[in-house]
Protein backbone atom coordinates (compact mmCIF):
# COMPACT_ATOMS: atom_id res chain seq x y z
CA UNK A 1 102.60 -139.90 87.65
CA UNK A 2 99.42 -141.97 88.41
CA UNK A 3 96.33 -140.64 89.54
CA UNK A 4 96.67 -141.23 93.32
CA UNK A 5 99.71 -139.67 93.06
CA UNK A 6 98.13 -136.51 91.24
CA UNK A 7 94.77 -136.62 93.53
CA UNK A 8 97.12 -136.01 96.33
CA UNK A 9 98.82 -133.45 95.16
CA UNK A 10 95.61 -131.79 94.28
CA UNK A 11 94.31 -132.15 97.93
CA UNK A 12 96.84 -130.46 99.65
CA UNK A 13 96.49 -127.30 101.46
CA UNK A 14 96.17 -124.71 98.55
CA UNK A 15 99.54 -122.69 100.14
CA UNK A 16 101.55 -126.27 99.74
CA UNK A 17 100.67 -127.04 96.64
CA UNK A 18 101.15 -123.77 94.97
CA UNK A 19 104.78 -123.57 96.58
CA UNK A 20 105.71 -126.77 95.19
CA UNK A 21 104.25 -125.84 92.14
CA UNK A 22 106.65 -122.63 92.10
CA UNK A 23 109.59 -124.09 92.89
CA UNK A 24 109.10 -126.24 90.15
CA UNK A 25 108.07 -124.15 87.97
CA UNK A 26 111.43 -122.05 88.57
CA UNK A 27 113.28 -124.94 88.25
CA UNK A 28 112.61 -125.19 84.85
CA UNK A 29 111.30 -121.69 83.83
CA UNK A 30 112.27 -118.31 83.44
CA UNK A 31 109.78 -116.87 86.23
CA UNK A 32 108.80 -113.87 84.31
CA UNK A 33 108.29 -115.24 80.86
CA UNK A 34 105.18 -115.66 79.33
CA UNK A 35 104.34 -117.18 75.62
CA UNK A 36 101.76 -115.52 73.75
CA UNK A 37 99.70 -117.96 71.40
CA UNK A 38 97.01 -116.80 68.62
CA UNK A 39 93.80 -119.14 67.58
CA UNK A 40 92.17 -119.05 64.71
CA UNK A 41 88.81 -120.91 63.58
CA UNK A 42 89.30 -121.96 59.71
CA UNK A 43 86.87 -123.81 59.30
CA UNK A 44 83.63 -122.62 61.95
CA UNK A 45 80.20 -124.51 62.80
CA UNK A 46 78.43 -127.46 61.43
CA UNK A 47 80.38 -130.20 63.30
CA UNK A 48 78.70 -133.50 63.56
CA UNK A 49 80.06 -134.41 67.17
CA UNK A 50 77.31 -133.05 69.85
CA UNK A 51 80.12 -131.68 72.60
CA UNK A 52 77.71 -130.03 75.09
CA UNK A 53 79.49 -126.83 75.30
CA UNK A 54 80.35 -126.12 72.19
CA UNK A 55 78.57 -123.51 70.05
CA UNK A 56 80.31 -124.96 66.89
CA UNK A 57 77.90 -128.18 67.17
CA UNK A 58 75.26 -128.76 64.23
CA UNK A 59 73.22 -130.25 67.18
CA UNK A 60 72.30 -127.12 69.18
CA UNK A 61 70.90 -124.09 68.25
CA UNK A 62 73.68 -121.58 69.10
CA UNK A 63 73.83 -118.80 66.28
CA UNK A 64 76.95 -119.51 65.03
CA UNK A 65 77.04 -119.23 61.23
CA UNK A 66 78.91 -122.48 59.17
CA UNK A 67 81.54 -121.26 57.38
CA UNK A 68 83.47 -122.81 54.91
CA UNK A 69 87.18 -123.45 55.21
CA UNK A 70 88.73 -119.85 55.47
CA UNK A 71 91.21 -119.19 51.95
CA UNK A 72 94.96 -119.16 52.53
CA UNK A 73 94.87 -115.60 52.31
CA UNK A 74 92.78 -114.71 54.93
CA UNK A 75 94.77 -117.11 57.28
CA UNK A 76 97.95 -115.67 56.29
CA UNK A 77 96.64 -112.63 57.13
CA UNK A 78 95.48 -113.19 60.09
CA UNK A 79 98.65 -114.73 61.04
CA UNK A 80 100.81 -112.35 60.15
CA UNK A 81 98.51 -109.72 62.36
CA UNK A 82 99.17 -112.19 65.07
CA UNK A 83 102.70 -111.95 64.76
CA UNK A 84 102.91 -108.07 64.63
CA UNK A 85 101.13 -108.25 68.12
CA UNK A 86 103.38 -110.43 69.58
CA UNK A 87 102.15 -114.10 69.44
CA UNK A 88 104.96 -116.65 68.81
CA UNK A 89 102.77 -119.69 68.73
CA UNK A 90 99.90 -119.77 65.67
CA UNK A 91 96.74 -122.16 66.26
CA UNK A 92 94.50 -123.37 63.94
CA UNK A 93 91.01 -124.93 64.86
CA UNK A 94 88.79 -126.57 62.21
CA UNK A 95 84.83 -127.67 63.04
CA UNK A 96 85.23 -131.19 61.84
CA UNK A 97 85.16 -134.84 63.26
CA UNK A 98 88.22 -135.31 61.78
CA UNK A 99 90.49 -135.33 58.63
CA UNK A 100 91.96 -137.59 56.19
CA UNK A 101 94.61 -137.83 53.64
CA UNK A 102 93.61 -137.84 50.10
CA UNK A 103 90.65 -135.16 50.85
CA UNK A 104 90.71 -131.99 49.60
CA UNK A 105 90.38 -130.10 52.71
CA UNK A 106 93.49 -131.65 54.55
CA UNK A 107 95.12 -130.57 51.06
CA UNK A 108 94.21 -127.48 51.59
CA UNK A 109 95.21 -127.23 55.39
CA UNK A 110 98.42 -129.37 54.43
CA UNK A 111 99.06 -125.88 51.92
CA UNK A 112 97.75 -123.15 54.83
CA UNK A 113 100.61 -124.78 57.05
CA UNK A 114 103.09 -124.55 54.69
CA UNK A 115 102.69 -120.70 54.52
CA UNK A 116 102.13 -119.91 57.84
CA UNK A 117 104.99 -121.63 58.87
CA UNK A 118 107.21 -119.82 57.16
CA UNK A 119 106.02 -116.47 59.06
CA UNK A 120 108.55 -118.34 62.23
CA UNK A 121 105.85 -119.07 64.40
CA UNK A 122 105.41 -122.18 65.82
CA UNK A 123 102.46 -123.42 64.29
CA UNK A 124 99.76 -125.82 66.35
CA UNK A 125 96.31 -127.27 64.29
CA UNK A 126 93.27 -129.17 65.88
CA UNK A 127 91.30 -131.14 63.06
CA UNK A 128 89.52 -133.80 65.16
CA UNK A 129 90.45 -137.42 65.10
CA UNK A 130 93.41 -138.36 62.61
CA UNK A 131 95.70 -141.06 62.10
CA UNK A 132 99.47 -141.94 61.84
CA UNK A 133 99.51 -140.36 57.78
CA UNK A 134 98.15 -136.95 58.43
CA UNK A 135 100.04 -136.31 61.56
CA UNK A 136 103.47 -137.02 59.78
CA UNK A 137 102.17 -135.20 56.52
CA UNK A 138 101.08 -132.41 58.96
CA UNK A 139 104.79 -132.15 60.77
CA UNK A 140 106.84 -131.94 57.53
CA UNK A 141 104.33 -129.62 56.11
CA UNK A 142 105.32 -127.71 58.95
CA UNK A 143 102.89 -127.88 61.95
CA UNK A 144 104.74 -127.80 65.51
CA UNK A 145 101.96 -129.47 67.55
CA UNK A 146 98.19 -131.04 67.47
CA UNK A 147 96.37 -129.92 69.98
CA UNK A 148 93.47 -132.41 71.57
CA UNK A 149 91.00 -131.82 73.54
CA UNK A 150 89.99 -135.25 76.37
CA UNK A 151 86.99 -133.08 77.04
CA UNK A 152 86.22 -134.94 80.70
CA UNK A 153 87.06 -138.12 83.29
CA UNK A 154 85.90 -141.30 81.36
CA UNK A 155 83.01 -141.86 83.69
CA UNK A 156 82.14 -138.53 83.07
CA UNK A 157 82.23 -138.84 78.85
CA UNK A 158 78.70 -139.53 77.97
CA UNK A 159 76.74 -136.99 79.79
CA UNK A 160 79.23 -134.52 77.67
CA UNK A 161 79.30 -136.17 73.84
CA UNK A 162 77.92 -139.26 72.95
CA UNK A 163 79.19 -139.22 69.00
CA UNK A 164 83.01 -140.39 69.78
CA UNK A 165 84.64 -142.08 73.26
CA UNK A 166 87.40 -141.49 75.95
CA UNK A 167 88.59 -144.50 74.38
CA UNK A 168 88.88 -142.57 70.75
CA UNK A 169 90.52 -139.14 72.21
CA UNK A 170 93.60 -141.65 73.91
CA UNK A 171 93.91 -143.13 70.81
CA UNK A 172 94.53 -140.02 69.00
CA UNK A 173 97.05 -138.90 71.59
CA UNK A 174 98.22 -142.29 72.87
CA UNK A 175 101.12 -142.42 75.78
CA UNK A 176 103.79 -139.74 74.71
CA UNK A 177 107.18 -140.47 75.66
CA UNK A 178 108.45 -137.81 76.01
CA UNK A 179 105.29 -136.51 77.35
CA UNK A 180 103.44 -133.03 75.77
CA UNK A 181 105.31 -130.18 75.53
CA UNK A 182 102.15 -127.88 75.74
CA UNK A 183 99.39 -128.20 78.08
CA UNK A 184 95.99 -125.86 77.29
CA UNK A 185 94.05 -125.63 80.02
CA UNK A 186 90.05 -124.43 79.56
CA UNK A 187 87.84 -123.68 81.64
CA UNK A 188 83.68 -123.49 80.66
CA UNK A 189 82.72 -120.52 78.61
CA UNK A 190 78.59 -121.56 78.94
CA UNK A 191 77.42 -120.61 74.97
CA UNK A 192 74.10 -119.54 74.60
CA UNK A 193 71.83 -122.37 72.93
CA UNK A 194 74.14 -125.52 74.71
CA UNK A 195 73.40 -128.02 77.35
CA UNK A 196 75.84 -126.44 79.47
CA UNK A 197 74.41 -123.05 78.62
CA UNK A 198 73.77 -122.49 82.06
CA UNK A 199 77.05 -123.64 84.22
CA UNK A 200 78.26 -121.34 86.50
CA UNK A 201 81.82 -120.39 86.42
CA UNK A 202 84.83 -122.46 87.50
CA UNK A 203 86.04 -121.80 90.96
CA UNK A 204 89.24 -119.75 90.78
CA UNK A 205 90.72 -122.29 93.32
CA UNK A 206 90.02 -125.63 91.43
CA UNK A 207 91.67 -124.06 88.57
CA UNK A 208 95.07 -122.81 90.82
CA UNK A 209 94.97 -126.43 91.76
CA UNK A 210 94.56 -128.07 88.78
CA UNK A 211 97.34 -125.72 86.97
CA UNK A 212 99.84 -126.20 90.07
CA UNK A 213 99.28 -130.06 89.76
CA UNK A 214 100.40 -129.79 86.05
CA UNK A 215 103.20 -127.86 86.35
CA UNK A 216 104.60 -130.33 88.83
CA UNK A 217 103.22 -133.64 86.63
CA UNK A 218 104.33 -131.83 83.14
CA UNK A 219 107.34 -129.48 84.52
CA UNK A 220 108.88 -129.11 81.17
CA UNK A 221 105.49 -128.70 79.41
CA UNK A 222 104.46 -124.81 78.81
CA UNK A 223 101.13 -124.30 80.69
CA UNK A 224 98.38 -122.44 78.90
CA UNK A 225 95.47 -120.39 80.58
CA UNK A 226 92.96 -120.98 77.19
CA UNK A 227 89.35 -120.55 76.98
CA UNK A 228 87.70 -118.42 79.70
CA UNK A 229 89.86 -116.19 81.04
CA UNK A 230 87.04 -113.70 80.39
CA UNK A 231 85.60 -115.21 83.35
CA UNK A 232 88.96 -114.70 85.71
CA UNK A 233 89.57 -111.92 88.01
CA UNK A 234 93.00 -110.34 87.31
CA UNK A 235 93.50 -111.51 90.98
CA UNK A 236 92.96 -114.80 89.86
CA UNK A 237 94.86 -114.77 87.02
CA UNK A 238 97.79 -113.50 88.63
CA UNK A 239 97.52 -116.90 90.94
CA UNK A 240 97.27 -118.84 88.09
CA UNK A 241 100.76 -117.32 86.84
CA UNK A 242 102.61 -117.93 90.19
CA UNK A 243 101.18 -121.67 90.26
CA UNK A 244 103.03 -122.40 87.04
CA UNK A 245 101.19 -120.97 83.61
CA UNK A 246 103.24 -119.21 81.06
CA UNK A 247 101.38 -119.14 78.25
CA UNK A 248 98.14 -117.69 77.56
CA UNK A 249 95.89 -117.31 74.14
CA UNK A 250 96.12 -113.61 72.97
CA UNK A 251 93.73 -111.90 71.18
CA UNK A 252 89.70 -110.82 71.59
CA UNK A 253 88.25 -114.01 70.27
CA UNK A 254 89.08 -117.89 70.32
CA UNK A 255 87.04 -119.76 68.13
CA UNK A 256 83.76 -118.65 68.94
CA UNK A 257 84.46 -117.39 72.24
CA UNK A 258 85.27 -113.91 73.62
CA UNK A 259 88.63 -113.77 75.08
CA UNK A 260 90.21 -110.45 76.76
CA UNK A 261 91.30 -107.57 74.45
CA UNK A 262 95.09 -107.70 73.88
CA UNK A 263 95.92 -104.26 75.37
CA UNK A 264 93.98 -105.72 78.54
CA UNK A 265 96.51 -108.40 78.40
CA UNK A 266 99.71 -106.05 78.05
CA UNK A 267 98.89 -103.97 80.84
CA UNK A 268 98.42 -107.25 83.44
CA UNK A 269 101.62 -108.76 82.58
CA UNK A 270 103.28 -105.32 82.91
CA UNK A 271 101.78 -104.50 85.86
CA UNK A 272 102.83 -108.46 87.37
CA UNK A 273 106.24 -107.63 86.30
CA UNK A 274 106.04 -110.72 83.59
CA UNK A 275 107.64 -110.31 80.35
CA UNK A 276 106.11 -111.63 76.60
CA UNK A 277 108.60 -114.77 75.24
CA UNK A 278 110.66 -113.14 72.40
CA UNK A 279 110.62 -109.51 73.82
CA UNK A 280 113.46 -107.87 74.93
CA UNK A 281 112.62 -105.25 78.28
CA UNK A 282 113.73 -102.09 77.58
């Protein structure tokens, strides 16, 4: 779809738009399954980019400690933890600009993969910019997805990171055809120490828009409530289900960020009459 064609979607009464979104959604969707997804940081702080709202920058003063590269252990047990609590998807998130073959640290990740993939997960990474090698070294070694941020609108771009492009985030993703299967959607979490430290929330209704308008652009693509959901009412949650998510991140902490406990997370979907991917109802 182009972009007048997704700008008037978006502006539509919000009733409209989120029964388009529905039907859609049911179209293509069993209406009471939800995917549960598990992140992991492997590899925390000291990136070189200067993203304004991220805590992981070497740029800003945030408190978050650089870690090196976590050992395969300690993913694989995290991973398997994951799994026991009901995640079928398995991200992986490493602080760097980006990753190339030959290194020892894509070596590494290239080995991480290869274990946690056997655990039946799918299994997503995000390792900054790479190219044509590592993403077909990273899919045999077993990784299911790359997920990519495009951060903001292009005339937006430099008053949110000046050390890489719009330009340099398309080509890294490019034009899929057939287009993602797996759409994250974030909204701010303002960390202390940032330039956008001090952003007040997303408004709950933006985001119903902006997830019904993807369901009906991307209706085969799994919509993900990500980052922030610390800062959404149940209430508005529960919109963002109807409008078309099914898939959230699960688990107290993504990245750096707080995220809401898991058994917070089991009692809204039970109480909304949604049902985890992979679990049977009693």
């Amino acid at each position: 779809m182009k972009f007048a064609e997704l700008s008037a979607l978006y502006h539509q009464p919000l009733f409209d738009l989120i029964s388009q979104s529905r039907a859609v959604h049911l179209q293509h969707w069993p209406g009471e399954e939800v995917q549960r997804c598990s992140l992991l940081s492997i590899k925390t702080g000291g990136c070189s980019e200067d993203c304004a709202y991220c805590a992981q920058s070497a740029h800003y003063f945030t408190g978050v400690e650089r870690e090196e590269l976590l050992s395969l252990e300690n993913v694989l047990a995290a991973a398997r933890r994951a799994r026991s609590q009901g995640a079928t998807r398995f991200c992986m998130g490493a602080a760097w600009r980006g990753v190339r073959d030959g290194s020892g640290k894509f070596e590494c990740v290239l080995e991480i993969v290869r274990e946690v993939s056997q655990l039946g997960m799918e299994v997503c990474v995000t390792l900054g910019e790479i190219g044509p090698v590592e993403a077909r070294k990273l899919k045999s070694a077993g990784v299911t997805a790359y997920n990519h941020n495009i951060d903001t609108s292009p005339e937006f771009y430099p008053e949110i990171v000046s050390t890489h492009t719009f330009q340099n985030r398309l080509d890294t993703i490019a034009n899929f055809d057939p287009p993602p299967d797996s759409v994250p959607i974030n909204c701010l979490m303002p960390m202390p120490g940032t330039p956008l430290a001090d952003q007040p929330p997303v408004d709950i209704f933006e985001l119903v828009r902006l997830i019904a308008v993807t369901r009906i652009a991307l209706p085969k693509a799994r919509v993900r409530l990500a980052a922030g959901r610390t800062r959404i009412s149940r209430e508005g949650q529960a919109l963002c289900f109807f409008a078309g998510t099914n898939s959230i991140f699960y688990g107290d902490k993504l990245l750096t960020a707080k995220n809401p406990a898991a058994d917070v997370d089991v009692v809204l979907l039970r109480e909304l009459g949604l049902q985890p991917q992979g679990v049977t109802a009693s």
